[in-house]
Protein backbone atom coordinates (compact mmCIF):
# COMPACT_ATOMS: atom_id res chain seq x y z
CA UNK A 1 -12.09 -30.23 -26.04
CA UNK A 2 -12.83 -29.03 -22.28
CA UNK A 3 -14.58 -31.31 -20.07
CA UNK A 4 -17.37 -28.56 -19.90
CA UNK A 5 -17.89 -28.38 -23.48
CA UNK A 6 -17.88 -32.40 -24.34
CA UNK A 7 -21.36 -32.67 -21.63
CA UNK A 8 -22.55 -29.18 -23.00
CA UNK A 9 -25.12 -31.11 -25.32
CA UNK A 10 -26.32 -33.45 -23.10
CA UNK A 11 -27.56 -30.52 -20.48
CA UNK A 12 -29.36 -28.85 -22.77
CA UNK A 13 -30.77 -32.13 -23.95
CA UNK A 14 -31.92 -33.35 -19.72
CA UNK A 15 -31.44 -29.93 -18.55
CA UNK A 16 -33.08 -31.13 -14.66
CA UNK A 17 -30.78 -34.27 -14.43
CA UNK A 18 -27.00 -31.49 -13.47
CA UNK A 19 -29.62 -30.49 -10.43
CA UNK A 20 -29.97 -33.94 -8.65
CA UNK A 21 -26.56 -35.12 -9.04
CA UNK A 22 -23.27 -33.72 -7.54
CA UNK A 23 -21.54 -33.94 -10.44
CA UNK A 24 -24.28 -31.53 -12.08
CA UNK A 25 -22.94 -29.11 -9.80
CA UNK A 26 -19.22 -29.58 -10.44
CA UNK A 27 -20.19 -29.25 -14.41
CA UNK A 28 -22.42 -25.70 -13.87
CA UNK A 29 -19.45 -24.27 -11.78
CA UNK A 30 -16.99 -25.05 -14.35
CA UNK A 31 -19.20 -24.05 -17.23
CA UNK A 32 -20.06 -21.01 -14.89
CA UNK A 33 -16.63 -19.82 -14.96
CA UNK A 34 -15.56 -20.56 -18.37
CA UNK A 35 -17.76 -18.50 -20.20
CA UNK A 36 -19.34 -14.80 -20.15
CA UNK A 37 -17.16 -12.47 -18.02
CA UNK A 38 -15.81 -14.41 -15.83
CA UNK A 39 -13.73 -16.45 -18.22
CA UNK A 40 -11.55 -13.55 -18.87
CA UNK A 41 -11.04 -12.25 -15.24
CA UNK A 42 -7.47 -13.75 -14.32
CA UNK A 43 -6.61 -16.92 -12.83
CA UNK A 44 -4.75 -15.42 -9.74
CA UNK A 45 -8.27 -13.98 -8.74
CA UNK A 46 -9.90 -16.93 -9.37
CA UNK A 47 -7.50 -19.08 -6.91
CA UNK A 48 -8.42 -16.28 -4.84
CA UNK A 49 -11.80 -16.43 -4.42
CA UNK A 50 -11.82 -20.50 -4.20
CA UNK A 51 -9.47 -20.36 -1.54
CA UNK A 52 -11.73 -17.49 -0.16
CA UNK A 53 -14.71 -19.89 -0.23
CA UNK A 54 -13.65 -22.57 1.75
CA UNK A 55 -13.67 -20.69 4.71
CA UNK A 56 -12.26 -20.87 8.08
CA UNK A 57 -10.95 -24.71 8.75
CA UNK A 58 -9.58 -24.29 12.39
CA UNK A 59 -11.51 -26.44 14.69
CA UNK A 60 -11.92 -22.83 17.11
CA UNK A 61 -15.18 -23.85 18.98
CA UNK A 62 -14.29 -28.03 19.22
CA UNK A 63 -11.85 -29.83 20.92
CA UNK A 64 -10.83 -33.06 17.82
CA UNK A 65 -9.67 -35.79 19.04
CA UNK A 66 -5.78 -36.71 18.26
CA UNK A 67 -6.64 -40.44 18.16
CA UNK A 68 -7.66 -41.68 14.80
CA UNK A 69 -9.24 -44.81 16.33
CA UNK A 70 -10.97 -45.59 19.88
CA UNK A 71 -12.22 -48.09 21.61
CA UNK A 72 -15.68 -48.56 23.38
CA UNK A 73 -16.42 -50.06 26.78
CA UNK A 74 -17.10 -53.22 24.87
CA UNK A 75 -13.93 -53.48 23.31
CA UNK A 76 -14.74 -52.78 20.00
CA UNK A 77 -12.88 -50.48 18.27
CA UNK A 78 -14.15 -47.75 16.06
CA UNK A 79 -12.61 -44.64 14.05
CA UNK A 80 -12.85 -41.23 15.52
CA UNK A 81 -15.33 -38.66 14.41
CA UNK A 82 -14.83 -35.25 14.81
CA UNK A 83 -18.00 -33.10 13.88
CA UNK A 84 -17.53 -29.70 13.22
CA UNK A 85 -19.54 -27.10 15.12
CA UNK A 86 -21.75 -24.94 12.44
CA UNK A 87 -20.58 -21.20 12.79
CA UNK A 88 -22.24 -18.36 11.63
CA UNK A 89 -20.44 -15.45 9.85
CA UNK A 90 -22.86 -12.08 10.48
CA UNK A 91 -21.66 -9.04 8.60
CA UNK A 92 -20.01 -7.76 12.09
CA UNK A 93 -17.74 -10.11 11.30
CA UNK A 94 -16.25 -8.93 8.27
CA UNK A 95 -15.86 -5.51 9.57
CA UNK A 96 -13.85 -6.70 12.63
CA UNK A 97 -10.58 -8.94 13.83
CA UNK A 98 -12.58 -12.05 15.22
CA UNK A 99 -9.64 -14.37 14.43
CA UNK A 100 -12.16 -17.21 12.84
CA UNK A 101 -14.85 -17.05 15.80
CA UNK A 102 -18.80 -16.58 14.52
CA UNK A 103 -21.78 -16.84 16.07
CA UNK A 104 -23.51 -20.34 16.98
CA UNK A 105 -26.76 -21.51 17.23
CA UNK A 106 -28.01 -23.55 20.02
CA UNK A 107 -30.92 -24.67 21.64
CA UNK A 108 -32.60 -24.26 24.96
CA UNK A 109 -33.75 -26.95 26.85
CA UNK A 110 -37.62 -27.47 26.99
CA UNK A 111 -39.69 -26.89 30.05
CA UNK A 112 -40.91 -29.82 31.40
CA UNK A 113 -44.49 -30.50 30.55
CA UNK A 114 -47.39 -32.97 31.31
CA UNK A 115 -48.10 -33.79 27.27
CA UNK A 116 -45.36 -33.60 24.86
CA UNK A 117 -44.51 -31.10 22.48
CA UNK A 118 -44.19 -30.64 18.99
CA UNK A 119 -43.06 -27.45 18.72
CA UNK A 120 -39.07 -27.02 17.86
CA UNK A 121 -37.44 -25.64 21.15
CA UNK A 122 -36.61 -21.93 21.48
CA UNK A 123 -33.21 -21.16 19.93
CA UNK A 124 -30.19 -19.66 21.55
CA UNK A 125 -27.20 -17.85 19.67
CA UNK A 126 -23.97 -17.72 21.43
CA UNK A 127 -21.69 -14.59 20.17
CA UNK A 128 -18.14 -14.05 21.18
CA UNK A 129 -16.61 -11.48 23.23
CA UNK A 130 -15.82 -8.35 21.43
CA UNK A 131 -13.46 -5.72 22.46
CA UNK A 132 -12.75 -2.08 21.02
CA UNK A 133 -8.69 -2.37 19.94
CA UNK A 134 -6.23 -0.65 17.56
CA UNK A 135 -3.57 -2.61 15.60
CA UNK A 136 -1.01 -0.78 13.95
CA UNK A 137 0.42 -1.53 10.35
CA UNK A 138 4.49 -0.92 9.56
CA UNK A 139 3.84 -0.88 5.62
CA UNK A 140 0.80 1.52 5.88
CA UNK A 141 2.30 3.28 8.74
CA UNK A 142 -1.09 3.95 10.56
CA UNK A 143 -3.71 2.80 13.14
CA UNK A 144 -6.28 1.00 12.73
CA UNK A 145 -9.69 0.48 14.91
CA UNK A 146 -11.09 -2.71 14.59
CA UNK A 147 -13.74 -4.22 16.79
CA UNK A 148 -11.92 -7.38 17.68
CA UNK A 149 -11.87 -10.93 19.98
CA UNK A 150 -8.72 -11.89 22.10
CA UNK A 151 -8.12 -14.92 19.66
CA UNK A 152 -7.86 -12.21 16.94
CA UNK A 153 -5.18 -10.18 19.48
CA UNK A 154 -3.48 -13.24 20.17
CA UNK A 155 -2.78 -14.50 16.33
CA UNK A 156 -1.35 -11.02 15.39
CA UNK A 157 0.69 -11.38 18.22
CA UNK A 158 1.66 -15.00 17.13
CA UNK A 159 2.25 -13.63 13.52
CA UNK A 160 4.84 -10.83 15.28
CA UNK A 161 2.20 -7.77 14.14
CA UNK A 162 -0.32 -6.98 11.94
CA UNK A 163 0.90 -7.06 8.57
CA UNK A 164 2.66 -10.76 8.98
CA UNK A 165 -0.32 -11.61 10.39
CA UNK A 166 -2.31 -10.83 7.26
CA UNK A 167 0.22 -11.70 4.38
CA UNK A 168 0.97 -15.21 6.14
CA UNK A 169 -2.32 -16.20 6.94
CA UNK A 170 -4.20 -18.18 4.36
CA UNK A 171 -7.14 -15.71 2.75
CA UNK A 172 -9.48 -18.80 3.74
CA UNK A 173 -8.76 -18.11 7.26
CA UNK A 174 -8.51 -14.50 7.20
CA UNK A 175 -12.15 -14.82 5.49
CA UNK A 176 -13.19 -11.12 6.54
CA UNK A 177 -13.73 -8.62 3.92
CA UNK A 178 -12.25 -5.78 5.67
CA UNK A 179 -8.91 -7.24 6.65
CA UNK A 180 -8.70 -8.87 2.99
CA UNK A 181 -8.84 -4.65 1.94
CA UNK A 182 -6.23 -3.65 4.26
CA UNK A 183 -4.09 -6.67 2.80
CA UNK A 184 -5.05 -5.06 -0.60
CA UNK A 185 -3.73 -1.54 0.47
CA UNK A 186 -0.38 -3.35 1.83
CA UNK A 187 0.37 -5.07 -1.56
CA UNK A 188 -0.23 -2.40 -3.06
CA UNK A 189 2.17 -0.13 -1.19
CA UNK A 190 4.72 -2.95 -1.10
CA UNK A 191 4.46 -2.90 -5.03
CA UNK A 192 5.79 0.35 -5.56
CA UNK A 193 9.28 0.96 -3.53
CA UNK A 194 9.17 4.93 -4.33
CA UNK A 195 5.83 4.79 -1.41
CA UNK A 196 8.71 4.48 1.36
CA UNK A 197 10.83 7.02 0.12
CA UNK A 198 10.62 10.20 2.89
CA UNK A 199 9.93 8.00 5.36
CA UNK A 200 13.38 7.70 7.45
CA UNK A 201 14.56 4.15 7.77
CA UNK A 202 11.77 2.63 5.75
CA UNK A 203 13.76 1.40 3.16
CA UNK A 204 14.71 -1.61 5.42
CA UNK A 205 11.17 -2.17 6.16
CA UNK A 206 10.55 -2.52 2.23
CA UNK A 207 13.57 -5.68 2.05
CA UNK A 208 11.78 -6.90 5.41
CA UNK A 209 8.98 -7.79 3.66
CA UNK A 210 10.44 -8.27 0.34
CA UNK A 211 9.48 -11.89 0.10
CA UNK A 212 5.61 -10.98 -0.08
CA UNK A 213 5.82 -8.65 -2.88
CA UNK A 214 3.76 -9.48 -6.06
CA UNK A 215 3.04 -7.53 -9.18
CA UNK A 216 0.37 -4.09 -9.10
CA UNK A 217 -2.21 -6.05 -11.24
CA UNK A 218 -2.16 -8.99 -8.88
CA UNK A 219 -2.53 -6.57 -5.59
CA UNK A 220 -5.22 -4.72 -7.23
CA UNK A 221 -7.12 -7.66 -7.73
CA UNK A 222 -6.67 -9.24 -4.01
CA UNK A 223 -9.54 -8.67 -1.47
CA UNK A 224 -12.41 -7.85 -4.31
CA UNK A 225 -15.25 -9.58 -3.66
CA UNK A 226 -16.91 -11.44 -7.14
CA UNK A 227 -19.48 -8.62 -8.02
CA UNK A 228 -16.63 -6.18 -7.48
CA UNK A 229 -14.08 -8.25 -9.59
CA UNK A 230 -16.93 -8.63 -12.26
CA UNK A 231 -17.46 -4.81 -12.34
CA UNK A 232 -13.78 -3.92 -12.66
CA UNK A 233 -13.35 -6.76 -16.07
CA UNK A 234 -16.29 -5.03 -17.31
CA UNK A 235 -14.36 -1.54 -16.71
CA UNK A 236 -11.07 -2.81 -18.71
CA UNK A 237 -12.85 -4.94 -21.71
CA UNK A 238 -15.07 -1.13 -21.86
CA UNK A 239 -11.64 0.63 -22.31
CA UNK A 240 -10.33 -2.49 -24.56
CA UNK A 241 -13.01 -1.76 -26.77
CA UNK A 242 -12.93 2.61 -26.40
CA UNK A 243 -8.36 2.42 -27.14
CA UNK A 244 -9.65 -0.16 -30.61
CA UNK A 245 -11.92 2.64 -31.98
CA UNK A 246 -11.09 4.74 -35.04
CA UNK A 247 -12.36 8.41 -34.80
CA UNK A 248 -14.16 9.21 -37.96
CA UNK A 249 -11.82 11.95 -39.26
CA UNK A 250 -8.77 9.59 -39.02
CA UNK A 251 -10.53 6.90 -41.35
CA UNK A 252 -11.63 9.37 -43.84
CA UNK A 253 -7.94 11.05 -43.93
CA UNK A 254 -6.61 7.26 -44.36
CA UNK A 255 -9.89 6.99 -47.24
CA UNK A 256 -9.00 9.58 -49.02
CA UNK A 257 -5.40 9.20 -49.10
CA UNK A 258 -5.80 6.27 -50.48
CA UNK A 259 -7.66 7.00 -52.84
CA UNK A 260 -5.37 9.86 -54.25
CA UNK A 261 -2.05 7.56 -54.18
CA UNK A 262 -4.74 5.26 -56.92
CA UNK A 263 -5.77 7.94 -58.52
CA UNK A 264 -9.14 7.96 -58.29
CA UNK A 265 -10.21 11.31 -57.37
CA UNK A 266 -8.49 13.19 -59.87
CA UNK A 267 -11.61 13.32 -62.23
CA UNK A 268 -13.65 14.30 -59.51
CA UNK A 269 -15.08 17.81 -60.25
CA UNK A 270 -15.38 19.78 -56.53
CA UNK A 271 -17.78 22.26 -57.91
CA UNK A 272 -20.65 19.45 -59.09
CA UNK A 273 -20.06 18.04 -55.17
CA UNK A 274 -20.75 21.30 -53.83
CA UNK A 275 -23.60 22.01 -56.26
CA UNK A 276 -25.28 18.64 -55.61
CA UNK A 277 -24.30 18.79 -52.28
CA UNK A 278 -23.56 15.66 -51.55
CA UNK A 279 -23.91 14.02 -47.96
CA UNK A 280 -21.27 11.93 -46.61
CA UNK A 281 -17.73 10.75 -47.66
CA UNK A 282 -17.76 13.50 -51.13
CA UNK A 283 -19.16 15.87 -48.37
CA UNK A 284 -16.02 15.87 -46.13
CA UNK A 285 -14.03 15.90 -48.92
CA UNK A 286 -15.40 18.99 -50.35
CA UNK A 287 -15.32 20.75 -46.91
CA UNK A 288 -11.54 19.74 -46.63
CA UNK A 289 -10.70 21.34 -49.61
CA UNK A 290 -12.48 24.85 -48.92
């Protein structure tokens, strides 16, 4: 029995208690994914999207500190803390190359006044500097504009071009949408070998990046976002259920002959069906024998 299952009874029993505890949330999200649709979208989407999740981890907009303890000017010694900056993600992001950088909030400093203040101080975002560029992709063999930061310029050129740069990056540090569809549109060209046939010397760029090949149901699952992933299970348990249906005609052919190798219709009288004329199975029987 699943972990999720065994504590099943006693949420519905204290259904507010999972809300004040962390463990309640560990216990929805596993019970969240193990059941309805999501339980049978497949596991390589599912690492997927946790990995996707997590988010950026790079300290971009803080210096850490490489000691693990320091020591004050009294002598004592304390570990090192090294706060992470909160970054904001805006939608501009995920249409761009901003290699990890967001948007922060600050705070300005109050004027000066003769009675003090209550009221929070005025805020201040600080965005990074964007820049119109064009990367280019070997595997898709085109162009792309992107609107982009110099951090973003400078890891593709650490990754040695575009497409390195998005099939060796973690997805977690990738994190925008539009670059995780571009990486969808390379594995899925890598997938198929005939898409670099025509294409002069491309072969060798197909064994180049050999090692980053996975299977066409895996690539056309990378870079969906949930509601996306949820729509396309939908779409193949709909056709599951459409290719498991028996058109009528079929069933009554396999019905009636059936019944003929038992030998149950040969008393039947096809002139008292037509004359009562009888509605359903003795109906289509009579109208296959006209």
């Amino acid at each position: 029995m699943s972990y999720s299952k065994a504590i099943e009874p006693f949420i519905q029993k204290y259904p507010s208690w999972v809300y004040f505890t962390g463990v309640g949330g560990r216990m929805l999200k596993e019970n969240n994914w193990n059941t309805g649709i999501k339980k049978n979208i497949p596991k390589h989407y599912k690492d997927f999207y946790f990995t996707w999740q997590i988010g950026p981890q790079q300290h971009i907009h803080s210096r850490p500190g490489t000691n693990r303890f320091e020591k004050d000017e009294w002598g004592e010694i304390h570990p090192v803390q090294n706060p992470r900056i909160h970054v904001v993600y805006p939608e501009e992001f995920h249409a761009g190359l901003w290699g990890g950088e967001g948007v922060i909030k600050g705070l300005l400093k109050r004027p000066e006044t003769r009675h003090r203040s209550f009221k929070p101080p005025p805020a201040k975002y600080f965005w990074p500097k964007l820049f119109e560029g064009v990367v280019y992709s070997e595997i898709l063999d085109k162009r792309i504009e992107l609107i982009m930061t110099k951090r973003g310029v400078h890891l593709v050129d650490e990754a040695e071009g575009f497409d390195n740069y998005l099939l060796t990056t973690p997805v977690n540090e990738v994190y925008a949408w539009k670059l995780l569809r571009l990486k969808r549109e390379i594995l899925l060209t890598l997938a198929d070998k005939e898409n670099f046939a025509g294409r002069g010397g491309m072969v060798d760029l197909y064994e180049k990046y050999n090692q980053y090949i996975v299977s066409k149901e895996q690539a056309d699952w990378t870079g969906l976002k949930l509601q996306e992933a949820i729509k396309k299970q939908l779409v193949i348990e709909h056709n599951k259920i459409e290719l498991n249906k028996v058109p009528l005609k079929d069933k009554y052919r396999d019905e009636l002959v059936y019944l003929l190798k038992q030998g149950h219709l040969d008393d039947i009288d096809l002139g008292l069906v037509e004359d009562n004329k009888e509605p359903g199975f003795l109906g289509d029987i009579k109208k296959m024998f006209k």
